[in-house]
N, C-alpha and C. Protein backbone atom coordinates (compact mmCIF):
# COMPACT_ATOMS: atom_id res chain seq x y z
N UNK A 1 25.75 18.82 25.69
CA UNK A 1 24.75 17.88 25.25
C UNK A 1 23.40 18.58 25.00
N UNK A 2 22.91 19.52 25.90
CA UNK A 2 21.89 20.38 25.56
C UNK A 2 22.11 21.01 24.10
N UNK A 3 22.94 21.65 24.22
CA UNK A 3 23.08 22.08 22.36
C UNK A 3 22.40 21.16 21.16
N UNK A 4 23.23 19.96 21.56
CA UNK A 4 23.18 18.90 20.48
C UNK A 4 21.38 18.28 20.47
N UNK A 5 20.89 18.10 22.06
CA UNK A 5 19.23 18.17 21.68
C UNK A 5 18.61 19.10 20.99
N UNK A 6 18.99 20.00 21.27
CA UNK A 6 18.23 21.51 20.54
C UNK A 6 18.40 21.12 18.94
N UNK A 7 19.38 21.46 18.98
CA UNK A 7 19.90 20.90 17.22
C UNK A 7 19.19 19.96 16.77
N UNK A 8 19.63 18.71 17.20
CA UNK A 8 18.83 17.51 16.76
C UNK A 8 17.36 17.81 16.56
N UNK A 9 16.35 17.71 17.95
CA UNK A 9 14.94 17.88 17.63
C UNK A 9 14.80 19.38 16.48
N UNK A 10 15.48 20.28 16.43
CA UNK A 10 15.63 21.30 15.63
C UNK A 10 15.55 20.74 14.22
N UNK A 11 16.39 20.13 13.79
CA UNK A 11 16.32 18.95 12.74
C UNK A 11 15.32 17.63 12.28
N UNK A 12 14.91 17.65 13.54
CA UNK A 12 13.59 16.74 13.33
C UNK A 12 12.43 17.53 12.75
N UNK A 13 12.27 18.48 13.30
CA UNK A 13 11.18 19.19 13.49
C UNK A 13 11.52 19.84 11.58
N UNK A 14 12.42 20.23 11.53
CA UNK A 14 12.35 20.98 10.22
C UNK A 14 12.23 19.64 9.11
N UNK A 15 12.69 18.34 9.04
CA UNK A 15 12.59 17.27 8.21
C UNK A 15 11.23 17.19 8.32
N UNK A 16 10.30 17.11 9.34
CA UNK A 16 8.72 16.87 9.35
C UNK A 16 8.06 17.75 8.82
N UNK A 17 8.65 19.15 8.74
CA UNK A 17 8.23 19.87 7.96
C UNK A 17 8.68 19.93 6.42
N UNK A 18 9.31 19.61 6.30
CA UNK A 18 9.54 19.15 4.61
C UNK A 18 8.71 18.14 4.08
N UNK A 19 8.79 17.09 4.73
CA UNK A 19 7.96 16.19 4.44
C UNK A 19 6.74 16.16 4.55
N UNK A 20 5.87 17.25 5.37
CA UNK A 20 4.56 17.01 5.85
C UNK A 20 4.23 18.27 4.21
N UNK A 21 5.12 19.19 4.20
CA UNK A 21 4.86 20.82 2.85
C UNK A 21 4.80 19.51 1.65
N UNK A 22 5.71 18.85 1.26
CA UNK A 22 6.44 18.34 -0.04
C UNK A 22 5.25 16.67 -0.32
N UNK A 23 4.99 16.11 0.61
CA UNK A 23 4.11 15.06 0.33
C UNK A 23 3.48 14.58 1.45
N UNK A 24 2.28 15.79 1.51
CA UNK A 24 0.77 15.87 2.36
C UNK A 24 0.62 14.60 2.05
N UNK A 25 -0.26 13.93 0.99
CA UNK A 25 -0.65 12.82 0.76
C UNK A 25 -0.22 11.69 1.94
N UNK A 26 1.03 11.82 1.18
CA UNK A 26 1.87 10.27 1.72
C UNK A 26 1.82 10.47 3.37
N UNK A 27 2.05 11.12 3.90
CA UNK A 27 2.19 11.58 4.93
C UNK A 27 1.11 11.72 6.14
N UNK A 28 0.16 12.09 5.37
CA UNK A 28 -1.41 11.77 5.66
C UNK A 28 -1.82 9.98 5.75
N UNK A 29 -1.24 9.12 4.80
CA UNK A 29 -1.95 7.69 4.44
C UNK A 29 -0.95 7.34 5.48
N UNK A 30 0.49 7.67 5.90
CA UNK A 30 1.54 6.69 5.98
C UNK A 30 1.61 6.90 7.05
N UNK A 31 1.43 8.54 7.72
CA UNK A 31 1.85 8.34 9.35
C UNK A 31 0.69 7.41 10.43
N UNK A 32 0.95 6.49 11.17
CA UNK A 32 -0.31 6.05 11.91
C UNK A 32 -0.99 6.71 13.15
N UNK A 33 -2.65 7.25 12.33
CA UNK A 33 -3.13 8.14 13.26
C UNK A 33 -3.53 9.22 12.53
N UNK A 34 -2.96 9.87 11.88
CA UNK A 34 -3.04 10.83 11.18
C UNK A 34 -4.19 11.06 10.49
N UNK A 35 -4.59 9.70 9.57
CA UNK A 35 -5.53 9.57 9.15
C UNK A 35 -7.18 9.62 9.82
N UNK A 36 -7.21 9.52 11.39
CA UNK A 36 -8.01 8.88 12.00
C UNK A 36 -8.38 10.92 12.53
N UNK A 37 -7.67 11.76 12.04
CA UNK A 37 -8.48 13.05 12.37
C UNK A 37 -9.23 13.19 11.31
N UNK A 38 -9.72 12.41 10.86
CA UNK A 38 -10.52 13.44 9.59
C UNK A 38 -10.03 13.43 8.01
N UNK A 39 -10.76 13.58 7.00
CA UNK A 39 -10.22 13.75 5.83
C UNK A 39 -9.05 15.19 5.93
N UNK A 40 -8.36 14.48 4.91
CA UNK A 40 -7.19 15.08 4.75
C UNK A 40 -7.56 17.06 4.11
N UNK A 41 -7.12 18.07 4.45
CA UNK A 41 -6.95 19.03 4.53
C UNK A 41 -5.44 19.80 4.20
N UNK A 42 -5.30 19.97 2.89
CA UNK A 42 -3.69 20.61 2.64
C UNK A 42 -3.67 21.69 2.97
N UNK A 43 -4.42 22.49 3.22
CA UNK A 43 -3.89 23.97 3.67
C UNK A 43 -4.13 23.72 5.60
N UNK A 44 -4.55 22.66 6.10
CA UNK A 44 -4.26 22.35 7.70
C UNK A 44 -3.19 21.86 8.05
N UNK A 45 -2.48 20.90 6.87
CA UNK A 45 -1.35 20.29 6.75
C UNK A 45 -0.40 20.83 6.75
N UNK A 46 -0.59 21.98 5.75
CA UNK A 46 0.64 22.86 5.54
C UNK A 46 0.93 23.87 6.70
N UNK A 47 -0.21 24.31 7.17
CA UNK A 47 -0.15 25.09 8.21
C UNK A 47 0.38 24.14 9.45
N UNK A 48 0.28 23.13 9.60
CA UNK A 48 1.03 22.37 10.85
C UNK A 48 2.45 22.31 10.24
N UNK A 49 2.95 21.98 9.14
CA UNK A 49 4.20 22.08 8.27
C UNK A 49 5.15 23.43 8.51
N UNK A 50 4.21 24.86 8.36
CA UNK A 50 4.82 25.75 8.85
C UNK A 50 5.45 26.27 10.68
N UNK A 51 4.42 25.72 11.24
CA UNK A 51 4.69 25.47 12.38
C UNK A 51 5.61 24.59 12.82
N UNK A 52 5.73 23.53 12.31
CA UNK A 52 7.48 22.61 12.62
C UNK A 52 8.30 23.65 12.05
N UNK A 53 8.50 24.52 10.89
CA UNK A 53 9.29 24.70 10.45
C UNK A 53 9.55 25.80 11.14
N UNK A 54 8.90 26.18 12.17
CA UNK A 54 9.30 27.70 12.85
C UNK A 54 9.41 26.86 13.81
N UNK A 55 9.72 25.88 14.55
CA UNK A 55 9.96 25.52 15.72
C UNK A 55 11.54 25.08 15.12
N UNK A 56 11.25 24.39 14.49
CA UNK A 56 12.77 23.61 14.36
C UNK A 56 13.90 24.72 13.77
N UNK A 57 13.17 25.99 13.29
CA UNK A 57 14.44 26.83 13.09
C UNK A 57 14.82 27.48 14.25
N UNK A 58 13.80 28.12 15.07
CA UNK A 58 14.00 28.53 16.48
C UNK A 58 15.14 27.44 17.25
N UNK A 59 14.85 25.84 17.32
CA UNK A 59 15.69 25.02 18.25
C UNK A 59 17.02 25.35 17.82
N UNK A 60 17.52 24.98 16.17
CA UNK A 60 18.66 25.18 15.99
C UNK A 60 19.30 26.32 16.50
N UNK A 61 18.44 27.59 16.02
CA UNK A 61 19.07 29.09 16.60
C UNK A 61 19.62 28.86 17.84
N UNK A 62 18.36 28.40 18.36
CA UNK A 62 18.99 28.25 19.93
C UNK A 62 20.18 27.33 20.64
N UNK A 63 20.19 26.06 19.52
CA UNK A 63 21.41 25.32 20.02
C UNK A 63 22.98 25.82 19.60
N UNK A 64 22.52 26.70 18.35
CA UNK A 64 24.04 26.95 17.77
C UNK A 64 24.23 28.44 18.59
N UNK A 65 23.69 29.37 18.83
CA UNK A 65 23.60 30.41 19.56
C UNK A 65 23.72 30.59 21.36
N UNK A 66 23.22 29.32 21.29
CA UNK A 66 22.58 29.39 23.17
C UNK A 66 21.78 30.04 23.41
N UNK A 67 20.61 30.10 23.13
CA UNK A 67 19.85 31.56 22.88
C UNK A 67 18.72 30.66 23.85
N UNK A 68 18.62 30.69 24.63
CA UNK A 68 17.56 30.42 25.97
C UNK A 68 15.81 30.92 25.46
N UNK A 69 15.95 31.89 24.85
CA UNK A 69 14.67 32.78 24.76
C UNK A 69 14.04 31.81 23.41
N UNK A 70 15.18 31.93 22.07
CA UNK A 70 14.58 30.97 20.94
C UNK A 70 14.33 29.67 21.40
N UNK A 71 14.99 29.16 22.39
CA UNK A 71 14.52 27.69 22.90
C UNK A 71 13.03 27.16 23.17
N UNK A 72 12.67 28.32 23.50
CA UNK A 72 11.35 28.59 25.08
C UNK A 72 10.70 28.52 23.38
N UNK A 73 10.88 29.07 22.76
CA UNK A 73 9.66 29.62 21.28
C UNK A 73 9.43 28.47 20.99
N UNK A 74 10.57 27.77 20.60
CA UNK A 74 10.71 26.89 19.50
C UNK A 74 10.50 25.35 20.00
N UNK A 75 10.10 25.25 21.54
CA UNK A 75 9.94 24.26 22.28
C UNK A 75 8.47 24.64 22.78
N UNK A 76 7.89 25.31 22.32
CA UNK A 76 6.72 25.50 23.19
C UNK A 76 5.35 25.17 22.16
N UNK A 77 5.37 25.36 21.04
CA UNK A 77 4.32 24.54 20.07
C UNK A 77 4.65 23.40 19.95
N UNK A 78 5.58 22.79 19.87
CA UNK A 78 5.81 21.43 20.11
C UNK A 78 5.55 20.52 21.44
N UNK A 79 5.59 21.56 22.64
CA UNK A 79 5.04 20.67 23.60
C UNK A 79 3.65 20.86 23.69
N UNK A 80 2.98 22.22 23.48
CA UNK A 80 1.58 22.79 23.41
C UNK A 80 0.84 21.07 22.42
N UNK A 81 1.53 20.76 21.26
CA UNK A 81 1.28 19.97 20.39
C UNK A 81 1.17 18.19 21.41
N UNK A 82 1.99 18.23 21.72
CA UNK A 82 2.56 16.70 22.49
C UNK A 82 1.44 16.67 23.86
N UNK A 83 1.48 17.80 24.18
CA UNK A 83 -0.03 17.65 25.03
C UNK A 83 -1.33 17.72 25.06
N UNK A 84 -1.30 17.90 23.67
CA UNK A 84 -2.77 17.69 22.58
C UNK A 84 -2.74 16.54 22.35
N UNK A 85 -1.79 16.05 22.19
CA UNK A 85 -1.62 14.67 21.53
C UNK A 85 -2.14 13.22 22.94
N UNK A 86 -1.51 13.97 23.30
CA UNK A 86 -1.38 12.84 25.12
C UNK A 86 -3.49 12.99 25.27
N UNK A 87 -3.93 14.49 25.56
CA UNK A 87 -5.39 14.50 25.64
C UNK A 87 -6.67 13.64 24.66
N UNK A 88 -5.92 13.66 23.76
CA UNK A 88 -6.38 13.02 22.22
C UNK A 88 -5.74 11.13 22.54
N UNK A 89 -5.11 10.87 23.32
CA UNK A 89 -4.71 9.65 23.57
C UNK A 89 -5.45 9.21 24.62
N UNK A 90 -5.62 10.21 25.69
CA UNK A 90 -6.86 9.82 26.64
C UNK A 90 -8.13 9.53 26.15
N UNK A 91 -8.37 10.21 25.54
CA UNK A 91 -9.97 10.78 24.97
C UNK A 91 -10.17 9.33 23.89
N UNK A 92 -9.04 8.26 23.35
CA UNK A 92 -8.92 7.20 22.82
C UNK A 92 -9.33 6.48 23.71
N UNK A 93 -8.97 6.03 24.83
CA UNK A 93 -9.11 5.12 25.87
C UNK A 93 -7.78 4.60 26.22
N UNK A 94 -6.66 5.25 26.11
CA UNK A 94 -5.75 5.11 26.66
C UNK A 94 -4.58 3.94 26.00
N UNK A 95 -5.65 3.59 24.70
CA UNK A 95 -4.31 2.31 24.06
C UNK A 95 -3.05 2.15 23.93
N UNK A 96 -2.04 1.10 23.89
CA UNK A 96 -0.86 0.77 23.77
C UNK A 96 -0.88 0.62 22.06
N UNK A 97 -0.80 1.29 21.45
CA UNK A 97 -0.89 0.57 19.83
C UNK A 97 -0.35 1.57 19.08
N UNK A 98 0.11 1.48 17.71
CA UNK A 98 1.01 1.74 16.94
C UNK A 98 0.98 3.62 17.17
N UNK A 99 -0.29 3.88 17.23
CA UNK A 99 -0.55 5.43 17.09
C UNK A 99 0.42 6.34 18.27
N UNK A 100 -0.14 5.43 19.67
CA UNK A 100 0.76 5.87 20.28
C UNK A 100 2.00 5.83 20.60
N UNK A 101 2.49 4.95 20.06
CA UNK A 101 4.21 4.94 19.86
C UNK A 101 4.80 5.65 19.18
N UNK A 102 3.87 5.57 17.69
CA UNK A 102 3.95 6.69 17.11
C UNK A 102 3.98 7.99 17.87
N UNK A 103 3.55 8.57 18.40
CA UNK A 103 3.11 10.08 18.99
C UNK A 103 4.08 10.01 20.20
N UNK A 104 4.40 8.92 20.98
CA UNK A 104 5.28 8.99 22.45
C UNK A 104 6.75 9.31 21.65
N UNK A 105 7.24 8.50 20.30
CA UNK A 105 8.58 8.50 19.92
C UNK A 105 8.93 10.19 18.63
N UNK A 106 7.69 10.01 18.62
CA UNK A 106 7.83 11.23 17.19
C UNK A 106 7.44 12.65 17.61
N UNK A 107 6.30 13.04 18.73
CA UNK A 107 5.97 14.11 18.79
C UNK A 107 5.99 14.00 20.50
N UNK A 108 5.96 13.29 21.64
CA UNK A 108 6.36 13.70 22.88
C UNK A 108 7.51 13.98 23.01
N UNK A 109 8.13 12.79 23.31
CA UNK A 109 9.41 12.77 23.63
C UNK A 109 10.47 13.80 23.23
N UNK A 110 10.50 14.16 22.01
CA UNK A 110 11.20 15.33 20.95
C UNK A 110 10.86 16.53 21.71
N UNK A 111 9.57 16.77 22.29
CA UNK A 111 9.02 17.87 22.94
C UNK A 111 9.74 18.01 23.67
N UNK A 112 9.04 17.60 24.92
CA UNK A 112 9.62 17.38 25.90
C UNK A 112 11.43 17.39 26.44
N UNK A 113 11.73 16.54 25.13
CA UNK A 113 13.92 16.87 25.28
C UNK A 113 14.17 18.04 24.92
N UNK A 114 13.31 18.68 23.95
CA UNK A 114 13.92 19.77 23.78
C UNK A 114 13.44 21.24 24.71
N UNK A 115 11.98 21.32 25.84
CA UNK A 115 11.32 22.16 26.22
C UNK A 115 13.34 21.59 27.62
N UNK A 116 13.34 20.67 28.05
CA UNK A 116 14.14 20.30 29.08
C UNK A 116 15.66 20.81 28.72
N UNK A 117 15.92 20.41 27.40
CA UNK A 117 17.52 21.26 27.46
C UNK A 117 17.55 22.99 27.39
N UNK A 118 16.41 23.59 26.89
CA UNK A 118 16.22 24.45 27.03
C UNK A 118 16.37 25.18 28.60
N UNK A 119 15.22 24.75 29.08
CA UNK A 119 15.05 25.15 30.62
C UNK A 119 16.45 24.89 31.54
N UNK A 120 17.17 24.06 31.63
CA UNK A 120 18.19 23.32 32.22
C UNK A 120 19.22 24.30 32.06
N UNK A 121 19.15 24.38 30.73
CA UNK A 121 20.54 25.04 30.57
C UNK A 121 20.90 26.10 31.46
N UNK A 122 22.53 25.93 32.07
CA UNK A 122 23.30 27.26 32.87
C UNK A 122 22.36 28.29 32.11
N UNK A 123 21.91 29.54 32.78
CA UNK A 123 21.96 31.18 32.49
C UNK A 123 22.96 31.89 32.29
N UNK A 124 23.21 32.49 31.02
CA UNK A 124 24.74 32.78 31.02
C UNK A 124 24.08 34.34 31.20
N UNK A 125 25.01 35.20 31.73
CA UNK A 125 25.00 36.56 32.50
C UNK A 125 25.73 37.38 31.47
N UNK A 126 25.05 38.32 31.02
CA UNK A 126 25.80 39.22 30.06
C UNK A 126 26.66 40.45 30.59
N UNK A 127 27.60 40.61 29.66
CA UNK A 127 28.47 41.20 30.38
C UNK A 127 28.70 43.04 30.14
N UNK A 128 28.97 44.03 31.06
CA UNK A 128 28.88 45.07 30.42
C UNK A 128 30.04 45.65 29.85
């Protein structure tokens, strides 16, 4: 089942990056919250775009591989991110409203499952 999180958020993470490279705009107007950092910026966009896209290739590596080490990579801007997000939710006043559901279902939680199947997973012992 750890595999299949890795994979999955691996897959999330690289679709957000398609979508965030391929239509900044929309993505900017449509996600809720997004808008509320500031005018929109495509080369900040894209640069957060490249960053999913090196996380979510790292998760897969790591789920189809077992690769413990790509896990730790590829789970760790994404939680670095999800706990920016949580500080930036405080620093709101703590609301229940669309933004943060947004951010608990799209960018914690994903974190977080995937920083956990990572860590969890048996240590497999190499052999000589």
């Amino acid at each position: 089942m750890r595999h299949t999180v890795l994979i999955a958020v691996g897959g999330l993470s690289l679709g957000t990056a398609a979508y965030i490279w391929t239509a900044t705009n929309h993505w900017y107007t449509s996600v809720p919250g997004v808008s509320l950092t500031g005018p929109l910026n495509f080369h900040f966009a894209r640069d957060v775009a490249l960053a999913y896209l090196a996380s979510g290739a790292a998760l897969i590596w790591a789920g189809v591989k077992h690769d413990r080490s790509a896990g730790v990579c590829g789970a760790s801007w994404l939680v670095l991110h999800a706990v920016f997000h949580i500080w930036i939710w405080i620093h709101r006043g703590s609301p229940m409203d669309v933004v943060a559901l947004t951010n608990l279902t799209g960018i914690q939680v994903p974190a977080f499952l995937a920083m956990w199947a990572t860590i969890s997973a048996p240590t497999e012992r190499a052999t000589a």
